[in-house]
N, C-alpha and C. Protein backbone atom coordinates (compact mmCIF):
# COMPACT_ATOMS: atom_id res chain seq x y z
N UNK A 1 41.70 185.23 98.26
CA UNK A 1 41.65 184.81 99.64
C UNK A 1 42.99 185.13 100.30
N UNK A 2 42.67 185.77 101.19
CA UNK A 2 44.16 185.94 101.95
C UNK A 2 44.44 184.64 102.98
N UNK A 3 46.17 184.71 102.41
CA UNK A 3 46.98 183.32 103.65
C UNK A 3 46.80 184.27 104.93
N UNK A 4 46.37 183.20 105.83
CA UNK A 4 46.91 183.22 107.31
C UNK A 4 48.33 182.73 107.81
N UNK A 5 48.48 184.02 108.93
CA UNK A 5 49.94 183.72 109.09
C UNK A 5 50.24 183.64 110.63
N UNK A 6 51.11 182.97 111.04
CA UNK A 6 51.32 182.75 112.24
C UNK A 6 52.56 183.57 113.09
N UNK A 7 52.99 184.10 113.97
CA UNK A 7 53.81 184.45 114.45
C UNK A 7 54.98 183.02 115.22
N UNK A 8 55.74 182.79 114.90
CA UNK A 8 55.96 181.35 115.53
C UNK A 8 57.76 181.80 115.85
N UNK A 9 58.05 181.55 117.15
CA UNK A 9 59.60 181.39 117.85
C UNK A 9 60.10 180.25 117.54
N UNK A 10 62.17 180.22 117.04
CA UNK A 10 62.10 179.30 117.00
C UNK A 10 63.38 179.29 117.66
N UNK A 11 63.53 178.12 118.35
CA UNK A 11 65.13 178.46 119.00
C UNK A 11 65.65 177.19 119.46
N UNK A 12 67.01 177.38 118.58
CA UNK A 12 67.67 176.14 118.29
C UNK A 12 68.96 176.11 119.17
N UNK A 13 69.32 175.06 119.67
CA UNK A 13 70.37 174.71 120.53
C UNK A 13 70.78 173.57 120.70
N UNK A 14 72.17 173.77 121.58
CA UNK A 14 72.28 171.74 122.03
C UNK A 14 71.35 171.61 122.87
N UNK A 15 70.98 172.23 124.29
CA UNK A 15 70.27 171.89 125.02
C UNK A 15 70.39 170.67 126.03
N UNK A 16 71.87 171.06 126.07
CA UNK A 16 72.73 170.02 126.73
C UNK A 16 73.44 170.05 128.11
N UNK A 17 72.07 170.65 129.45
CA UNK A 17 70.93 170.18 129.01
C UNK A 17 70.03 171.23 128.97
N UNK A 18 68.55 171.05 128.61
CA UNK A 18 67.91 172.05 128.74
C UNK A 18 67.55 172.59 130.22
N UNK A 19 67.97 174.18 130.18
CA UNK A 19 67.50 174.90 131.52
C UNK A 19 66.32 175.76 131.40
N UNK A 20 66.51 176.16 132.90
CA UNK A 20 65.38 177.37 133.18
C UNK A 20 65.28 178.54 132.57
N UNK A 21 66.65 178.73 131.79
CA UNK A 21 67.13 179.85 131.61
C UNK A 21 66.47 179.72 130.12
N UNK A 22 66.59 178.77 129.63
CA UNK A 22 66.43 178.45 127.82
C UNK A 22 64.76 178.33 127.84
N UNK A 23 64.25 178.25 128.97
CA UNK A 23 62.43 178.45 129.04
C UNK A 23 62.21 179.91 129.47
N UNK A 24 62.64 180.69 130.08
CA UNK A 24 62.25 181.84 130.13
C UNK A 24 62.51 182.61 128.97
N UNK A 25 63.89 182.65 128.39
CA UNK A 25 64.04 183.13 127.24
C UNK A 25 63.05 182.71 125.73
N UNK A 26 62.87 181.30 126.36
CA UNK A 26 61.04 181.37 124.86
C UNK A 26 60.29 181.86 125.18
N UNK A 27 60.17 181.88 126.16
CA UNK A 27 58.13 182.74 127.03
C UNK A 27 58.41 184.21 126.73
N UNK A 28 59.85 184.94 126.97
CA UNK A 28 59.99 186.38 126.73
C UNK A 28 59.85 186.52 125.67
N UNK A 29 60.49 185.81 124.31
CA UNK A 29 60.80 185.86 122.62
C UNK A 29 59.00 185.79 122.68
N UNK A 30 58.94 184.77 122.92
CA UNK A 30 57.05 184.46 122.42
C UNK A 30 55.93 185.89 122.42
N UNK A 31 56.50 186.15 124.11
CA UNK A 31 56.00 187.30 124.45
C UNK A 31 55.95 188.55 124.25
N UNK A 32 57.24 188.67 123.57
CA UNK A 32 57.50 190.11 122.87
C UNK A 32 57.06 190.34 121.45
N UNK A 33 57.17 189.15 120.57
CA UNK A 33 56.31 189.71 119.34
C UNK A 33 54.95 188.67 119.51
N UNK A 34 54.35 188.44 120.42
CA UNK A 34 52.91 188.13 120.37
C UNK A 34 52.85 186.84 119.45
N UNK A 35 53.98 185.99 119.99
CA UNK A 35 53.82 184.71 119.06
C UNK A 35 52.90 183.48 119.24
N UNK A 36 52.18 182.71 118.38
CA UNK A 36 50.92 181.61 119.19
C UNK A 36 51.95 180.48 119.14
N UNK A 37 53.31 180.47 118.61
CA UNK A 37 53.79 178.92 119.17
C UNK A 37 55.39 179.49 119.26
N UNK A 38 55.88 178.78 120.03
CA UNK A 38 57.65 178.90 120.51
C UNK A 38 57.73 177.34 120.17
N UNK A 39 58.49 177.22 119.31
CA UNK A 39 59.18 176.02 118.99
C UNK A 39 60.63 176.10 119.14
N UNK A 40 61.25 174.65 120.17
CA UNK A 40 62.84 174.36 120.84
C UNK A 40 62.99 173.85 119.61
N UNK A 41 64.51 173.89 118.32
CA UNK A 41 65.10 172.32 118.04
C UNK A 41 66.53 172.51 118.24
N UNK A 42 66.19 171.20 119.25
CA UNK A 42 67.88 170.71 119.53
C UNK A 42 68.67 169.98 118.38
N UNK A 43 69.84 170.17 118.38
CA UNK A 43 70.66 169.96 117.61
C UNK A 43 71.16 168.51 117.59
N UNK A 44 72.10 167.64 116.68
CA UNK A 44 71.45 166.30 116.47
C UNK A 44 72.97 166.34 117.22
N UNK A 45 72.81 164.29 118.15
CA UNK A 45 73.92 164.19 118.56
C UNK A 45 75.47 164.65 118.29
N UNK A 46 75.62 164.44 116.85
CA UNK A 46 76.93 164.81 116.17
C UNK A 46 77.67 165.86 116.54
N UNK A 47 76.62 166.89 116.29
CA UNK A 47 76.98 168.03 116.89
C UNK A 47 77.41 168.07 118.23
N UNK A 48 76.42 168.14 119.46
CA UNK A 48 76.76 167.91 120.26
C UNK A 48 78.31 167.58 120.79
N UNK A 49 78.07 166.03 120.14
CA UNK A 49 79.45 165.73 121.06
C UNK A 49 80.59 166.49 120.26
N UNK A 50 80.83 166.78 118.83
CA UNK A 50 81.67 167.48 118.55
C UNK A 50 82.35 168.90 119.35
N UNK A 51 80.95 169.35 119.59
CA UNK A 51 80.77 170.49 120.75
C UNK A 51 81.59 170.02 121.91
N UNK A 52 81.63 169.68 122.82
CA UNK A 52 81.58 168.69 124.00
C UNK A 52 83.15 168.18 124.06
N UNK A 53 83.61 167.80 122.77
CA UNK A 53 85.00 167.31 122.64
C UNK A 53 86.06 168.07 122.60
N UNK A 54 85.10 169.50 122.50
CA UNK A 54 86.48 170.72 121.77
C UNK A 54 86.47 171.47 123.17
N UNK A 55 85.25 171.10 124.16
CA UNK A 55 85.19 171.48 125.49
C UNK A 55 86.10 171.33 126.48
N UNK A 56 86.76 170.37 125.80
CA UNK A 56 87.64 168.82 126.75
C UNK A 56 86.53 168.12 127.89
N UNK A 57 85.15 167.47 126.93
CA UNK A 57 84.19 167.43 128.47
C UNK A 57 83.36 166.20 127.67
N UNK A 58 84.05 165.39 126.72
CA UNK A 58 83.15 164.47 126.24
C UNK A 58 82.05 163.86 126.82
N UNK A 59 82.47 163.36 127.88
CA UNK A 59 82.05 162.73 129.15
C UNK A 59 80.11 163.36 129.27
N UNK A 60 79.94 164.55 129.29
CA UNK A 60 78.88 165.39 129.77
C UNK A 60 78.19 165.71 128.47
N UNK A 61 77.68 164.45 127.49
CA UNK A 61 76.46 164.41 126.41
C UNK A 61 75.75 163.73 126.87
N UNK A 62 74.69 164.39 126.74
CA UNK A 62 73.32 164.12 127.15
C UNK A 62 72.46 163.54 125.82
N UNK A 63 72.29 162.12 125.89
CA UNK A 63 71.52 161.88 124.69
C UNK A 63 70.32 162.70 123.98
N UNK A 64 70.02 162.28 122.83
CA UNK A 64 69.00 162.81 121.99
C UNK A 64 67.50 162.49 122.57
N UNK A 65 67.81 161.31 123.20
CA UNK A 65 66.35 161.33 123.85
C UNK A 65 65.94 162.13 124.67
N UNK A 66 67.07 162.04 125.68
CA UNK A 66 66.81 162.66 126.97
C UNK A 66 66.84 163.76 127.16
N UNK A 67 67.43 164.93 126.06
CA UNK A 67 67.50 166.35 126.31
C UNK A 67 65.71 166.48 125.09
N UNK A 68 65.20 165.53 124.41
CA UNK A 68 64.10 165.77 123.85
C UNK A 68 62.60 165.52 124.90
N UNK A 69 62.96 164.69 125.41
CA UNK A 69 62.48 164.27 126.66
C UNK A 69 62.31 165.56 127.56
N UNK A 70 63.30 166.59 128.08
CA UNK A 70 63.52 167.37 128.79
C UNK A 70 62.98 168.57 128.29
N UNK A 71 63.11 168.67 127.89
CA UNK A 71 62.11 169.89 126.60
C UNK A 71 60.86 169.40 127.09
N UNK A 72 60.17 168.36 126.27
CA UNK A 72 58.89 168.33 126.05
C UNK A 72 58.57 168.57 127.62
N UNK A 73 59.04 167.83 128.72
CA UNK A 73 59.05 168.76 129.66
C UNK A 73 58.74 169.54 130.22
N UNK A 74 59.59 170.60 130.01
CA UNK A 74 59.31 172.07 129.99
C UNK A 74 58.64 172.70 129.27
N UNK A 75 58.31 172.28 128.06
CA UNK A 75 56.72 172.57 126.94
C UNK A 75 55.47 172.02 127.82
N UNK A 76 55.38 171.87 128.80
CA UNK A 76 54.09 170.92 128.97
C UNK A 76 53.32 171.83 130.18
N UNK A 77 54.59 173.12 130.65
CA UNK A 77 53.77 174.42 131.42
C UNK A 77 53.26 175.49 130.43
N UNK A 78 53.30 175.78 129.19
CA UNK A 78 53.05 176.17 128.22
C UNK A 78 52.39 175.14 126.95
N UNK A 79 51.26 175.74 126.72
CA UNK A 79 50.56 175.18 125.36
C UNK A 79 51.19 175.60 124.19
N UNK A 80 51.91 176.57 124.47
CA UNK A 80 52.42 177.34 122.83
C UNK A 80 53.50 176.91 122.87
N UNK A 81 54.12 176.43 123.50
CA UNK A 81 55.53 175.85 123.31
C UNK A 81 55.53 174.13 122.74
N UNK A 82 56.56 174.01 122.15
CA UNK A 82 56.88 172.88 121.30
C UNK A 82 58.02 172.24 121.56
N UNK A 83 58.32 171.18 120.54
CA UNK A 83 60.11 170.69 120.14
C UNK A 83 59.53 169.93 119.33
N UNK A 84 60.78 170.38 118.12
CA UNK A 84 60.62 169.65 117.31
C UNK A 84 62.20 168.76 117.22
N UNK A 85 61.67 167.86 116.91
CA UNK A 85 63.33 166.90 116.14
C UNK A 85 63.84 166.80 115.06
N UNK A 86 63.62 167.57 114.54
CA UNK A 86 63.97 167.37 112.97
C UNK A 86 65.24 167.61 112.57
N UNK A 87 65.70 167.66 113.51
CA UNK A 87 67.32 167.91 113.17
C UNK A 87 67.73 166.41 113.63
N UNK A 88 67.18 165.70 114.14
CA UNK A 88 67.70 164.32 114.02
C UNK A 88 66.87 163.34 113.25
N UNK A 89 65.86 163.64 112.09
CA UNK A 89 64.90 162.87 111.71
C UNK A 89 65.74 163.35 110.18
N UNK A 90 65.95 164.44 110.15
CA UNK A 90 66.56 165.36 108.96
C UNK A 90 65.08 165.70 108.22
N UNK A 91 63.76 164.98 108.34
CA UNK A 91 62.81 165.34 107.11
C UNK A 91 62.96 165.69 105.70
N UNK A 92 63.79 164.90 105.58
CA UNK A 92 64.32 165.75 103.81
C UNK A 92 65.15 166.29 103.85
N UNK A 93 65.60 167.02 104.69
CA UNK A 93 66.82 168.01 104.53
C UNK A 93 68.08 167.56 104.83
N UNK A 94 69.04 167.90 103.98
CA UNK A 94 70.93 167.67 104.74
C UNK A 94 71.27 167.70 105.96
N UNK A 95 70.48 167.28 107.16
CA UNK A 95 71.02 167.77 108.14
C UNK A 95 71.19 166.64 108.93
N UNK A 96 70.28 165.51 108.49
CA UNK A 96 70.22 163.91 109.08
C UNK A 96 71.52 163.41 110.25
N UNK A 97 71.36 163.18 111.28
CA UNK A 97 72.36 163.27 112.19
C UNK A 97 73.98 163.67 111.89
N UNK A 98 74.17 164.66 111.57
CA UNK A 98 75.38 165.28 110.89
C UNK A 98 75.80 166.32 112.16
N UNK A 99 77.19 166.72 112.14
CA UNK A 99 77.33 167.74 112.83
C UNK A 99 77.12 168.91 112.13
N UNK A 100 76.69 169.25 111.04
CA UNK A 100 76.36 170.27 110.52
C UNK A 100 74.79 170.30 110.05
N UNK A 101 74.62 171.50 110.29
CA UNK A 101 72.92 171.72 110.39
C UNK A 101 72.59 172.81 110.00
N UNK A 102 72.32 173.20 108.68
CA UNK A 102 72.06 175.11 108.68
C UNK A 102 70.79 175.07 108.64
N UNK A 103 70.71 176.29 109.51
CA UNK A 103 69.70 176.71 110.08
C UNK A 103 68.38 177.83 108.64
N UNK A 104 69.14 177.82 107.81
CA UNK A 104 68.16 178.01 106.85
C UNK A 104 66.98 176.56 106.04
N UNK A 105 68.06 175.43 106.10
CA UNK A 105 67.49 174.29 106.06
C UNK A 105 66.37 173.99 106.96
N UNK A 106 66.79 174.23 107.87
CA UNK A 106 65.78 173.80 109.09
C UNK A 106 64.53 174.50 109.34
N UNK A 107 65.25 175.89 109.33
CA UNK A 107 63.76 176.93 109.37
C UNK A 107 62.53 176.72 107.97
N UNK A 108 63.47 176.63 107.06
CA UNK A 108 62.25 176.04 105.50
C UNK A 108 61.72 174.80 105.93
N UNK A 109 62.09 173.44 106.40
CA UNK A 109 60.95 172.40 106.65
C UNK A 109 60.63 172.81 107.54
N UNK A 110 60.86 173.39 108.64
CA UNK A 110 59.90 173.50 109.96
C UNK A 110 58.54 174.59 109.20
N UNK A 111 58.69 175.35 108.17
CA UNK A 111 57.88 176.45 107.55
C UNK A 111 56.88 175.24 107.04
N UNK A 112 57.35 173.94 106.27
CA UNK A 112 56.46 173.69 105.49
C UNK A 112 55.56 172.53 106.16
């Protein structure tokens, strides 16, 4: 029996906050290799503000809700678009609100 396979985008950021610019760029990715889902994951607070601090701009973090919030959002003019959280849920993986998050980690549970 042959596996079925999906074409799936995935694109990870702070998203701090999410723009217009970070939705057109999934609809193009999606669109160019003929993908049935574009999945956002934002990156877990830690990061963020670590980000943010080296900015000199602490001040301008946008919580985990609210940039997840903002996404789903902007997923909701598109059916194939997503967000996932798992970079702040960790699902098993090392990445559990940490400022470090590799993205090989992430791409294997989001696979499974």
């Amino acid at each position: 029996m042959e596996e079925k396979t999906e074409n799936i985008v995935v694109l990870g950021g702070s998203f701090n906050p999410p723009t217009i610019a970070h939705y057109k760029l999934m609809i193009a990715a999606v669109d160019a290799v003929n993908a049935t889902r574009g999945i956002f994951v934002p990156t877990a607070h830690a990061y963020v503000a670590k980000k943010m601090k080296k900015l000199h701009c602490p001040e301008d973090i946008l919580s985990e809700s609210l940039r997840m919030e903002m996404l789903r959002s902007m997923c909701a003019k598109d059916d194939r678009l997503d967000v996932s959280g798992i970079r702040f849920t960790g699902s098993g993986v090392s990445m559990e609100r940490t400022a470090k998050g590799y993205d090989y980690e992430m791409l294997a549970a989001l696979q499974e």
